[in-house]
C-alpha atoms as a PDB file:
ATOM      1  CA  UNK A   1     196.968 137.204 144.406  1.00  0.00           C
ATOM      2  CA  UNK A   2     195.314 137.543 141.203  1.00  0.00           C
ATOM      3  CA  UNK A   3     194.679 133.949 140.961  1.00  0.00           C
ATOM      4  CA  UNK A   4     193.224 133.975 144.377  1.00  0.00           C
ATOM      5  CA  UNK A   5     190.908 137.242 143.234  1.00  0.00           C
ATOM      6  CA  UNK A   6     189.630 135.796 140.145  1.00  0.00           C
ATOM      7  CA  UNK A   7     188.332 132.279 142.118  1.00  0.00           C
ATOM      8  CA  UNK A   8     186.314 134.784 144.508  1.00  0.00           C
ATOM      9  CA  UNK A   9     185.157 137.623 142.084  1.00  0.00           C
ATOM     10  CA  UNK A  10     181.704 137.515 140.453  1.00  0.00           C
ATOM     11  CA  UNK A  11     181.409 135.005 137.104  1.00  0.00           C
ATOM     12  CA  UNK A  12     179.099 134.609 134.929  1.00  0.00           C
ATOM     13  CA  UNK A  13     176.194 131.817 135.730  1.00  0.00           C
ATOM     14  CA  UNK A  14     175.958 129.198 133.362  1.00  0.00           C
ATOM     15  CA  UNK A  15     172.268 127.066 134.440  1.00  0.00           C
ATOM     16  CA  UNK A  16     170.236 129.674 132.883  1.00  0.00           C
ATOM     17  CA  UNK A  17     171.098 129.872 129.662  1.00  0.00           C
ATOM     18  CA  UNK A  18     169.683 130.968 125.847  1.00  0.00           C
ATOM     19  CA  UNK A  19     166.825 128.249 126.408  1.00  0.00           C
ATOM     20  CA  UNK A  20     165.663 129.570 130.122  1.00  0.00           C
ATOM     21  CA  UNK A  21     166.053 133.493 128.274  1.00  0.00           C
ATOM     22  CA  UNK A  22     163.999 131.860 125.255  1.00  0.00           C
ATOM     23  CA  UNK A  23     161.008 130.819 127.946  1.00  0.00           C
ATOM     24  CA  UNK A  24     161.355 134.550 129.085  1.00  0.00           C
ATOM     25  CA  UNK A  25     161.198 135.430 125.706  1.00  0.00           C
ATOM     26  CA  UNK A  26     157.924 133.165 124.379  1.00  0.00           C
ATOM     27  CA  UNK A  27     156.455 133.667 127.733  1.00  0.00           C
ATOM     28  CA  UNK A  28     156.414 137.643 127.470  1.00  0.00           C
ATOM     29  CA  UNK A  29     155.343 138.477 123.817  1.00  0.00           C
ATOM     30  CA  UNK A  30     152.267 136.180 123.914  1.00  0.00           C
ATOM     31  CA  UNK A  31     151.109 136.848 126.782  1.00  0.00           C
ATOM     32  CA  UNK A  32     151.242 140.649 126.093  1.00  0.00           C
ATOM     33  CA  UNK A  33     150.076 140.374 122.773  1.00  0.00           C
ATOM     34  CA  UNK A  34     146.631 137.881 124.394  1.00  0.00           C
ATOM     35  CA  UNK A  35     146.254 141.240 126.708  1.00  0.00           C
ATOM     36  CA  UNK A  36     146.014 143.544 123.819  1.00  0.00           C
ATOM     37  CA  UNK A  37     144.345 142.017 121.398  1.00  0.00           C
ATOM     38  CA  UNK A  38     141.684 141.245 124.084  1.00  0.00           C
ATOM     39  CA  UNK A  39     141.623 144.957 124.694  1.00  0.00           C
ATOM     40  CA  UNK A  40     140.891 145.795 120.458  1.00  0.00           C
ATOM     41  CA  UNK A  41     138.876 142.794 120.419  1.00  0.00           C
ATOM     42  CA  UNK A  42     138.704 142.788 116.671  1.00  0.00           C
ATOM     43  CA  UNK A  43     137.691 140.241 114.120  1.00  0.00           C
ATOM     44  CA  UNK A  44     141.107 139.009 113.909  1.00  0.00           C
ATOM     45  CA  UNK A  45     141.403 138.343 117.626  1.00  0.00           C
ATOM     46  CA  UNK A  46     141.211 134.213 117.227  1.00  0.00           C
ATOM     47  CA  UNK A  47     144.678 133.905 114.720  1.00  0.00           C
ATOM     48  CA  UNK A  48     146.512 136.427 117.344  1.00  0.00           C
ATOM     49  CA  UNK A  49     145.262 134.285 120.080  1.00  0.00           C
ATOM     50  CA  UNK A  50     146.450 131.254 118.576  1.00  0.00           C
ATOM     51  CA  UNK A  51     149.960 133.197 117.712  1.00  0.00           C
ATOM     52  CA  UNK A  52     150.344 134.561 121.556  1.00  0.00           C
ATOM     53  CA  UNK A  53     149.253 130.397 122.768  1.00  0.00           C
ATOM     54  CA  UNK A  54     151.930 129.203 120.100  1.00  0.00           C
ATOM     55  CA  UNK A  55     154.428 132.086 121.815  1.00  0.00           C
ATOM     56  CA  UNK A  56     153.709 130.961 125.141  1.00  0.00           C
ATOM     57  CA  UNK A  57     154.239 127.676 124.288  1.00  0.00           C
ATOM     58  CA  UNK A  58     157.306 127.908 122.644  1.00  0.00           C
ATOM     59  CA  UNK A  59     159.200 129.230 125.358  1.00  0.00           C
ATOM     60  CA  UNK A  60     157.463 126.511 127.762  1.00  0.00           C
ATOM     61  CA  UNK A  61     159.205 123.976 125.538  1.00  0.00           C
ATOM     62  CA  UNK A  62     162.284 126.109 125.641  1.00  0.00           C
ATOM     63  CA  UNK A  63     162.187 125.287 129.462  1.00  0.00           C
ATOM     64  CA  UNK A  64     162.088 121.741 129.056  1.00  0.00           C
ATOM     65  CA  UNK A  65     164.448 121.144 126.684  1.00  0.00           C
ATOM     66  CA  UNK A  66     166.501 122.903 129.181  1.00  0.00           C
ATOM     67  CA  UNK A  67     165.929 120.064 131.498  1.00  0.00           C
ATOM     68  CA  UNK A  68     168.491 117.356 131.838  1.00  0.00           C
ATOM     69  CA  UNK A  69     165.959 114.667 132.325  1.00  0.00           C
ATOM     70  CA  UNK A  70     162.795 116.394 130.717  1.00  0.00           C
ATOM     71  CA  UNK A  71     160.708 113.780 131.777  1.00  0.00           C
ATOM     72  CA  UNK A  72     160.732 114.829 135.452  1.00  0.00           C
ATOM     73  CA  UNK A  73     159.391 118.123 134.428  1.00  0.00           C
ATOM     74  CA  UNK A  74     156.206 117.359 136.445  1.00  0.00           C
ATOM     75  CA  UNK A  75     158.158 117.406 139.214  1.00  0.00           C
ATOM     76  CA  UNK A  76     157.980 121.264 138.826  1.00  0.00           C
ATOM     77  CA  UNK A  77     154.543 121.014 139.854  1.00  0.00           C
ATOM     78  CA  UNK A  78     154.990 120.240 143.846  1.00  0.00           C
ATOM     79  CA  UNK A  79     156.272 123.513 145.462  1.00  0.00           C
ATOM     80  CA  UNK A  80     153.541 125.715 144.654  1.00  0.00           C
ATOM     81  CA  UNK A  81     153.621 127.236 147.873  1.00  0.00           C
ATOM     82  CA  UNK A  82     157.190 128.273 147.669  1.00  0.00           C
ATOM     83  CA  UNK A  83     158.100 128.386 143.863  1.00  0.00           C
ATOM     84  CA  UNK A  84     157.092 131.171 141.345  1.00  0.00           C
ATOM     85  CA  UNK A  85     158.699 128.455 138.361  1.00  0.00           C
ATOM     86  CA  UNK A  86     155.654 126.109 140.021  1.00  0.00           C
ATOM     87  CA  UNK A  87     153.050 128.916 139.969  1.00  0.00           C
ATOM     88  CA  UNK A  88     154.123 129.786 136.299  1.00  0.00           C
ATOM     89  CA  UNK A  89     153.430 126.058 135.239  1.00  0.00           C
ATOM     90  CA  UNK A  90     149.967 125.963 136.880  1.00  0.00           C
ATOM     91  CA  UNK A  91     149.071 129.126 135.223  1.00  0.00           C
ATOM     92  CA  UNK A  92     150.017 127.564 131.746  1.00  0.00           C
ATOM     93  CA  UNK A  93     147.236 125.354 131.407  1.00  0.00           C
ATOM     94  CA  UNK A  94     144.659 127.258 132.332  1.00  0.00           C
ATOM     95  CA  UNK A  95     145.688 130.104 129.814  1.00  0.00           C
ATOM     96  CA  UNK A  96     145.396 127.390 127.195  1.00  0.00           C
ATOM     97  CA  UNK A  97     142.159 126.701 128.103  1.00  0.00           C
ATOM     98  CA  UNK A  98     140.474 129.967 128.480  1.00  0.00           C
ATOM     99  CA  UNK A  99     142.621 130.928 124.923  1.00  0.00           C
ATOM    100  CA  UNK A 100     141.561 128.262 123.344  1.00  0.00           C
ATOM    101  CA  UNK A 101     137.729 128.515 124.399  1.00  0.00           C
ATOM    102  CA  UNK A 102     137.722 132.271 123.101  1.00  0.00           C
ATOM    103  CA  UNK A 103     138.814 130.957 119.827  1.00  0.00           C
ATOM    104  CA  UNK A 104     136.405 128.529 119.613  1.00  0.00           C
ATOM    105  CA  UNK A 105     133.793 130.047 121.054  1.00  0.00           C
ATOM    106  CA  UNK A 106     134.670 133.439 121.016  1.00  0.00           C
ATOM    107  CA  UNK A 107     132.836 136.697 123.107  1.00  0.00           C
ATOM    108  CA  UNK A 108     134.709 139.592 124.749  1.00  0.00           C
ATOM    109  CA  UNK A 109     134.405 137.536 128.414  1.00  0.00           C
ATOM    110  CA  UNK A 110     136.471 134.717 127.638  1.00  0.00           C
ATOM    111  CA  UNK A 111     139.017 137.264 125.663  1.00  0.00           C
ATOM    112  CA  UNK A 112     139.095 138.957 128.928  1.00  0.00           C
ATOM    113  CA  UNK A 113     139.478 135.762 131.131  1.00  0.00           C
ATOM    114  CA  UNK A 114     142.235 134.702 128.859  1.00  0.00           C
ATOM    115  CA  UNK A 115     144.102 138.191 128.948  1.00  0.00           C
ATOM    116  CA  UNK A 116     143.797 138.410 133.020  1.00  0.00           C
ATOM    117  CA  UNK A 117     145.338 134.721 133.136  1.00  0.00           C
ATOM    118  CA  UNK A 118     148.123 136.085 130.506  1.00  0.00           C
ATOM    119  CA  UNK A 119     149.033 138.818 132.996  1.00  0.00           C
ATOM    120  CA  UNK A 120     149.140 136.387 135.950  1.00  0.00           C
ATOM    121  CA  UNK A 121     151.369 134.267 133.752  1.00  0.00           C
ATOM    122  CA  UNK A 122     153.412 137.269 132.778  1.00  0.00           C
ATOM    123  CA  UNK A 123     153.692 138.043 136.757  1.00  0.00           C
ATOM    124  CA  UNK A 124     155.260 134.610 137.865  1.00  0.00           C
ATOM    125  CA  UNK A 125     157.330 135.042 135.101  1.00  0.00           C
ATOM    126  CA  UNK A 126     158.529 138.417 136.766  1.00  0.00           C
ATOM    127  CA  UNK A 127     158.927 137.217 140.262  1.00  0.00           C
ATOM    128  CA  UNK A 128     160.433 134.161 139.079  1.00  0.00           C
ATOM    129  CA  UNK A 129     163.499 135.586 137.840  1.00  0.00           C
ATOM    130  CA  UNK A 130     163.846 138.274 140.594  1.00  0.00           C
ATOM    131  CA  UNK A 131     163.492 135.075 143.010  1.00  0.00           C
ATOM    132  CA  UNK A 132     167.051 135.020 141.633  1.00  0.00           C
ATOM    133  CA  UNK A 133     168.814 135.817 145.168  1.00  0.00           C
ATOM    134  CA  UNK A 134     172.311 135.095 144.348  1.00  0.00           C
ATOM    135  CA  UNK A 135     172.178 137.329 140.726  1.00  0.00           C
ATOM    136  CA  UNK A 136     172.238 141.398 141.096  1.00  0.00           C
ATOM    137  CA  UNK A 137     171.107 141.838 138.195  1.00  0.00           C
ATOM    138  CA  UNK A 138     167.802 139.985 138.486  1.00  0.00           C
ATOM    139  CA  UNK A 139     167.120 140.431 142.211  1.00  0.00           C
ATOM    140  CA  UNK A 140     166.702 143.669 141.873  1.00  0.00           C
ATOM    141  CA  UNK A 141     163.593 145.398 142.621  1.00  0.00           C
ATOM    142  CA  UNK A 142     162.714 147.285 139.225  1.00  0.00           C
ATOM    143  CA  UNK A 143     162.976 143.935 137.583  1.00  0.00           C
ATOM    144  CA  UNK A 144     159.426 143.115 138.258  1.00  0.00           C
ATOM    145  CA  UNK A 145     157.882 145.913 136.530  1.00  0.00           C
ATOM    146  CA  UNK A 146     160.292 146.074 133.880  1.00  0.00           C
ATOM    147  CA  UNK A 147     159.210 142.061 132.838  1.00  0.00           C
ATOM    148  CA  UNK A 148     155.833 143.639 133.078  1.00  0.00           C
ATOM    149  CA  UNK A 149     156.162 146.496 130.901  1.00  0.00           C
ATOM    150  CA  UNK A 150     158.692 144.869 128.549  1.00  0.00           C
ATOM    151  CA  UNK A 151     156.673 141.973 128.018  1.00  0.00           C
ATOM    152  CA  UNK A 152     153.123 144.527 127.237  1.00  0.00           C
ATOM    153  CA  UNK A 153     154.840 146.552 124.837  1.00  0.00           C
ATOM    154  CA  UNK A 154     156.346 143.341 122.791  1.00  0.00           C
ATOM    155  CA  UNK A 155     153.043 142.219 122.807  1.00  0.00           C
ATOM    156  CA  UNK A 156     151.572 145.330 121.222  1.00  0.00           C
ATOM    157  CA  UNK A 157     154.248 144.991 118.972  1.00  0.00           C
ATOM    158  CA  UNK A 158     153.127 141.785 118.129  1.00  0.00           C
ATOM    159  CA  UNK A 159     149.599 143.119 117.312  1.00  0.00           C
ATOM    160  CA  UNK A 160     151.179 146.038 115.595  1.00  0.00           C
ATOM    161  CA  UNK A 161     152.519 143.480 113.229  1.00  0.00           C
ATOM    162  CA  UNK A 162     150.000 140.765 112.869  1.00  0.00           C
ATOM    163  CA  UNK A 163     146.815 143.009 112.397  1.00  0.00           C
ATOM    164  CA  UNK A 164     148.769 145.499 109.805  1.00  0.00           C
ATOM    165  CA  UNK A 165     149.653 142.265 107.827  1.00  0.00           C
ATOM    166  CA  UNK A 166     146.447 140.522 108.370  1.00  0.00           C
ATOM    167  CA  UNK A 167     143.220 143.870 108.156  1.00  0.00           C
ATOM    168  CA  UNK A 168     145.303 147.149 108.586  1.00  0.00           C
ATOM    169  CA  UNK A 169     142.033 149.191 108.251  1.00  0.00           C
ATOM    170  CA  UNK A 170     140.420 147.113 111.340  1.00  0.00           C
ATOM    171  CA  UNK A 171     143.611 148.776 113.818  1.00  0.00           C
ATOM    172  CA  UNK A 172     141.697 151.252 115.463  1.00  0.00           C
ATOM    173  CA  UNK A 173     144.176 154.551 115.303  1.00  0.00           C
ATOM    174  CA  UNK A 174     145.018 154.664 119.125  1.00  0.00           C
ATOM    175  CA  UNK A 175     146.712 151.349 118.719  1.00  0.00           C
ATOM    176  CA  UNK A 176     150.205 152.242 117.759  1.00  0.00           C
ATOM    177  CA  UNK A 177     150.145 155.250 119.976  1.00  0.00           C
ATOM    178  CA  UNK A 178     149.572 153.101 122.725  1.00  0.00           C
ATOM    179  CA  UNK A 179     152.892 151.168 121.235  1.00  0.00           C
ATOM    180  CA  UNK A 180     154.161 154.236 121.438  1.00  0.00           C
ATOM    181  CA  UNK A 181     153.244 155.046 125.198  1.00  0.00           C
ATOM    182  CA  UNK A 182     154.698 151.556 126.214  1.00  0.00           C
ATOM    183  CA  UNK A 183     157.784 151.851 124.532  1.00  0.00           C
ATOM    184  CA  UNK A 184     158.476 155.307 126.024  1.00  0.00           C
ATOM    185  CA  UNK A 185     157.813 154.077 129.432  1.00  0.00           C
ATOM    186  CA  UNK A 186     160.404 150.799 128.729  1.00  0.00           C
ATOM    187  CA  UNK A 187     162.697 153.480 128.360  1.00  0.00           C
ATOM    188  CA  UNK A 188     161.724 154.963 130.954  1.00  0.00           C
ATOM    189  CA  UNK A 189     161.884 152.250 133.435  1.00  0.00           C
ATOM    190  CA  UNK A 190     165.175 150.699 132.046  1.00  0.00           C
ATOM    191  CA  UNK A 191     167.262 153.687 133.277  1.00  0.00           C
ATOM    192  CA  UNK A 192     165.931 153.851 136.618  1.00  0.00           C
ATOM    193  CA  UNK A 193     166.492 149.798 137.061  1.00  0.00           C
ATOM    194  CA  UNK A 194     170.335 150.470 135.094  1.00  0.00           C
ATOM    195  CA  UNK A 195     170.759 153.626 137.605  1.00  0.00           C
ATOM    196  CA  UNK A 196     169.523 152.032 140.841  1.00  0.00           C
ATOM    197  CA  UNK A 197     171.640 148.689 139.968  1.00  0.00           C
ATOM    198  CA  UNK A 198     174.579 150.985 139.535  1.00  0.00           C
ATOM    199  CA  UNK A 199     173.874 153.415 142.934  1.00  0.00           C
ATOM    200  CA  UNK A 200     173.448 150.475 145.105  1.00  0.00           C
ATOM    201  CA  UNK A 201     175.685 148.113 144.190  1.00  0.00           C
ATOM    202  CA  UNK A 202     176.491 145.488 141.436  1.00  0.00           C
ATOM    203  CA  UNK A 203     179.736 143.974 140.021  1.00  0.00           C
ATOM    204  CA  UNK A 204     181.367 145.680 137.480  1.00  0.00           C
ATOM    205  CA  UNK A 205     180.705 143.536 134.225  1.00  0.00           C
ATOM    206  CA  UNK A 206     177.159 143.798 134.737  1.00  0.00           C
ATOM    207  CA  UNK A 207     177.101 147.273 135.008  1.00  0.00           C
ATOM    208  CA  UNK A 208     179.227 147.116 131.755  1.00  0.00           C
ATOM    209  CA  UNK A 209     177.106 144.822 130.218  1.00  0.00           C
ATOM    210  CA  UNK A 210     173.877 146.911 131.284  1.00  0.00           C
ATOM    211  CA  UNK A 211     175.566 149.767 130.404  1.00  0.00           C
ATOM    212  CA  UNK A 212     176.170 148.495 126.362  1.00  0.00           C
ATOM    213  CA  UNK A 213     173.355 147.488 126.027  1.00  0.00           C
ATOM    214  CA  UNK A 214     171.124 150.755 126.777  1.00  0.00           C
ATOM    215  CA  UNK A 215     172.783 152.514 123.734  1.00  0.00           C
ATOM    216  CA  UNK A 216     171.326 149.028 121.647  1.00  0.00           C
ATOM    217  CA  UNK A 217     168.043 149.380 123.672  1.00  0.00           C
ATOM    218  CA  UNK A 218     167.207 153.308 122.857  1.00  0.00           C
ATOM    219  CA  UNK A 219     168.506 152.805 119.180  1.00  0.00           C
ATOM    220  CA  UNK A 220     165.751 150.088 118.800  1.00  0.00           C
ATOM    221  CA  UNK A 221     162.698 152.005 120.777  1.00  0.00           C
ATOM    222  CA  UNK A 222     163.681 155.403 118.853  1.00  0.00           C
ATOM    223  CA  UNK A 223     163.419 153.814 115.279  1.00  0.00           C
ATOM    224  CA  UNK A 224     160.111 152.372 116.712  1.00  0.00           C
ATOM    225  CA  UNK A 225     159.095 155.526 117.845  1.00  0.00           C
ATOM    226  CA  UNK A 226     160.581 157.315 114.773  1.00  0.00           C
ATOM    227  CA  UNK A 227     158.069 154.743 112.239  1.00  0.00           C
ATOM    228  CA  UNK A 228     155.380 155.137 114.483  1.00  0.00           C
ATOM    229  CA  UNK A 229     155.370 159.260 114.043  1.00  0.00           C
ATOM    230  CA  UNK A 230     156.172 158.559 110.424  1.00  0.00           C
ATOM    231  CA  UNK A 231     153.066 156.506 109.501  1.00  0.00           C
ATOM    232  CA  UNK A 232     151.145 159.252 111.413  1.00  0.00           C
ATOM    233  CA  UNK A 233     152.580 161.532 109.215  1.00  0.00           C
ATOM    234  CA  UNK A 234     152.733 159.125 105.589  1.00  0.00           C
ATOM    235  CA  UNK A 235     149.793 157.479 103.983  1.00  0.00           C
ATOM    236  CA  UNK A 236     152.023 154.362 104.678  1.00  0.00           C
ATOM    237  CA  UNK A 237     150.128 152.361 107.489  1.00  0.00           C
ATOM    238  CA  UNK A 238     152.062 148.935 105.997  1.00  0.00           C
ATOM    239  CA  UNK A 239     155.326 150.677 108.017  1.00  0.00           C
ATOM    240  CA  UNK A 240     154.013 150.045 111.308  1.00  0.00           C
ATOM    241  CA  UNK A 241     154.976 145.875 110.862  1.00  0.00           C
ATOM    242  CA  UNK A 242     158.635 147.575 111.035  1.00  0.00           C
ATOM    243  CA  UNK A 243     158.124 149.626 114.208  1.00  0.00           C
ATOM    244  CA  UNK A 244     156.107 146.474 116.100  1.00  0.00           C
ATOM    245  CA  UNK A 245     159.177 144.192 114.831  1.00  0.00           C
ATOM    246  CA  UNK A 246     161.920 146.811 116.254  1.00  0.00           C
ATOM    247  CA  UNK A 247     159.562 147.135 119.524  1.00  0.00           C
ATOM    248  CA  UNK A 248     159.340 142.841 119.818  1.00  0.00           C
ATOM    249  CA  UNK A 249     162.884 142.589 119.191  1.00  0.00           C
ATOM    250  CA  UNK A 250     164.112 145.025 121.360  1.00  0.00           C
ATOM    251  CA  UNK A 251     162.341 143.321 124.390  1.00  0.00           C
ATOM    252  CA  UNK A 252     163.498 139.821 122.955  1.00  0.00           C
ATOM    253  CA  UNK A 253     167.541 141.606 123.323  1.00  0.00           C
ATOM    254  CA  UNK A 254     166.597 142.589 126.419  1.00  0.00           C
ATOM    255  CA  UNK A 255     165.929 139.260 128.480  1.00  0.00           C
ATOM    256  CA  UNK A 256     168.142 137.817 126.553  1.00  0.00           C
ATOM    257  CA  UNK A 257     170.913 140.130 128.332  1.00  0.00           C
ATOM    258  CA  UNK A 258     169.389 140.261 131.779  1.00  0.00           C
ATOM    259  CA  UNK A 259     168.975 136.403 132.123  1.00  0.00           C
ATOM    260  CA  UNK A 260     172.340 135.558 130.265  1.00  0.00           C
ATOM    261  CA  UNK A 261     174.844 138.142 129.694  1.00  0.00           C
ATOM    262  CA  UNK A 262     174.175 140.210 132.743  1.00  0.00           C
ATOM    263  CA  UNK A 263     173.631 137.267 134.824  1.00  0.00           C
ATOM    264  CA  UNK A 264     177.301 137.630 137.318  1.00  0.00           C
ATOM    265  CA  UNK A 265     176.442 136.211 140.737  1.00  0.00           C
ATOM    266  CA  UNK A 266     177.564 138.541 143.459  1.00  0.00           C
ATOM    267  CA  UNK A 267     181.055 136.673 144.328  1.00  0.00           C
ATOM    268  CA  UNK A 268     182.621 136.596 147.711  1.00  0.00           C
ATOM    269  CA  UNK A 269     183.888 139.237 150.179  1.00  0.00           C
ATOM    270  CA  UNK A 270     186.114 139.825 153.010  1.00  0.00           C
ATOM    271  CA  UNK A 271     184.564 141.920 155.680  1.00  0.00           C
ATOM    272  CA  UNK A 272     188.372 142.968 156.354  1.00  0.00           C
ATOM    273  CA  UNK A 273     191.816 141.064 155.280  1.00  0.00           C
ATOM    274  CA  UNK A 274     193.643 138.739 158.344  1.00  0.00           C
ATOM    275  CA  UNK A 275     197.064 139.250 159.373  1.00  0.00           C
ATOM    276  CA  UNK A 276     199.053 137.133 160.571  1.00  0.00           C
ATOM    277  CA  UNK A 277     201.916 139.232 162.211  1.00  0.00           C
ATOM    278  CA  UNK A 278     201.559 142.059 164.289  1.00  0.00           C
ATOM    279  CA  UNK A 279     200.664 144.682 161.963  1.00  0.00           C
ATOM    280  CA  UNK A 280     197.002 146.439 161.772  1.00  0.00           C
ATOM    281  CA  UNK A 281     194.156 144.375 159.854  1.00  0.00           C
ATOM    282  CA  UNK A 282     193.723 145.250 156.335  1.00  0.00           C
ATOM    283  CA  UNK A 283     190.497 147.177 155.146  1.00  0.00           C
ATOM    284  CA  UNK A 284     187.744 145.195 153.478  1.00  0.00           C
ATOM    285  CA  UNK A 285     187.833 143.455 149.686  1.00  0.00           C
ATOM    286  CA  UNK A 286     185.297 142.954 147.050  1.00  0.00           C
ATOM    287  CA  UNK A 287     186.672 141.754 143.942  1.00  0.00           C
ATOM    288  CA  UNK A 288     185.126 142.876 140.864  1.00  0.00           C
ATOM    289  CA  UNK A 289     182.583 145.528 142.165  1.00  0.00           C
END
């Protein structure tokens, strides 16, 4: 019998792996941080543009190195009326346009343009993995806006970082509060989708999985929080490229166990058990939830 359960149970998924995470990864962090450092718009705008493009476009390649014959990834570009993967790749180039046009040409409109294409990319992103049918842990519902959110507060993060390095005194003051806000509310939205998952149904190593990993999750957003409140406090603005890296690799741990470690498809049940004799019919199984 146990033999028999562990051929029907949930496993583990094994097409998506660190390089499909790693597009999830790219793909989130730039676009957040071309969102808001279109919103501070400051001098420094065209390097962090070119750092959320080179973001973006190292997860893209991520994706086709995945690809077992990477020269049919055009292919991907023929179900755009049924694919979010094929509405993600038609985004891509024209976020490299508009990016590239604000940094060479600059103005707040093509900042703008570039940061509204970011959060369509961002989007198809979001409904691409919770297109994900046959995974719990990605076809769930709070997925969406926890991509979203995840993906805006590496990106602040990101900006966190890059403009303390590059002109700390140009970071207007709201800026890591608003780091702060978005990490708070990643928090926040986490535990409802780990709660919901677990109220409505998923197999049990997800849940554990989940479950593990929101102890590593609120370590990583309270140090964040922790520096941010500190550098309020401390004449020691230079702290804040600690905070945006906790906040950036926080949300990098946190696709990376949603598209990988969590990733158990939902396994096979028995509405009830047969028997073959004349004795009653046995009550429903479901292995591993």
């Amino acid at each position: 019998m146990t033999g028999v359960i562990g051929r029907v149970a949930p496993w583990r998924q094994i097409a998506w792996d660190w390089r499909a995470a790693g597009n999830f990864i790219g793909g989130g962090s730039g676009t957040g941080l071309l969102v808001v450092a279109a919103l501070v718009a400051a001098p420094t705008y065209p390097i962090q543009a070119l750092i959320g493009m080179a973001l973006v476009g190292a997860g893209l390649l991520c994706v086709w190195a995945e690809i077992g014959r990477p020269w049919r990834a055009l292919n991907v570009f023929r179900h755009a009326h049924t694919s979010w993967m094929t509405r993600e790749a038609m985004m891509a180039p024209l976020l490299f346009a508009a990016g590239i046009s604000a940094v060479v040409f600059g103005g707040r409109l093509l900042a703008w343009i570039t940061a509204a294409l970011a959060l369509g990319y961002l989007y198809c992103q979001a409904r691409m993995l919770h297109a994900g049918r046959g995974i719990p842990a990605w076809r769930h519902q709070y997925v969406i806006p926890l991509l979203l959110i995840t993906g805006c507060t590496e990106g602040a993060g990101w900006y966190v970082m890059t403009q303390t390095l590059l002109d700390a005194r140009a970071m207007p003051g709201w800026v890591p509060w608003l780091l702060a806000g978005l990490l708070l509310a990643r928090l926040l939205i986490y535990s409802v989708y780990h709660s919901t998952l677990a109220r409505t149904g998923a197999p049990r190593n997800t849940l554990a999985v989940l479950n593990d990993f929101a102890r590593t999750l609120a370590a990583l957003d309270v140090a964040a929080l922790a520096v941010i409140v500190a550098s309020a406090l401390l004449p020691a603005r230079g702290s804040l490229v600690i905070a945006g890296l906790l906040a950036a690799l926080a949300g990098w741990l946190l696709k990376f166990t949603i598209v990988v470690h969590a990733a158990f498809n939902q396994g096979f049940a028995l509405p009830r058990l047969p028997d073959r004799g004349s004795g009653p019919i046995g009550p429903a199984v479901r292995p591993g939830w």
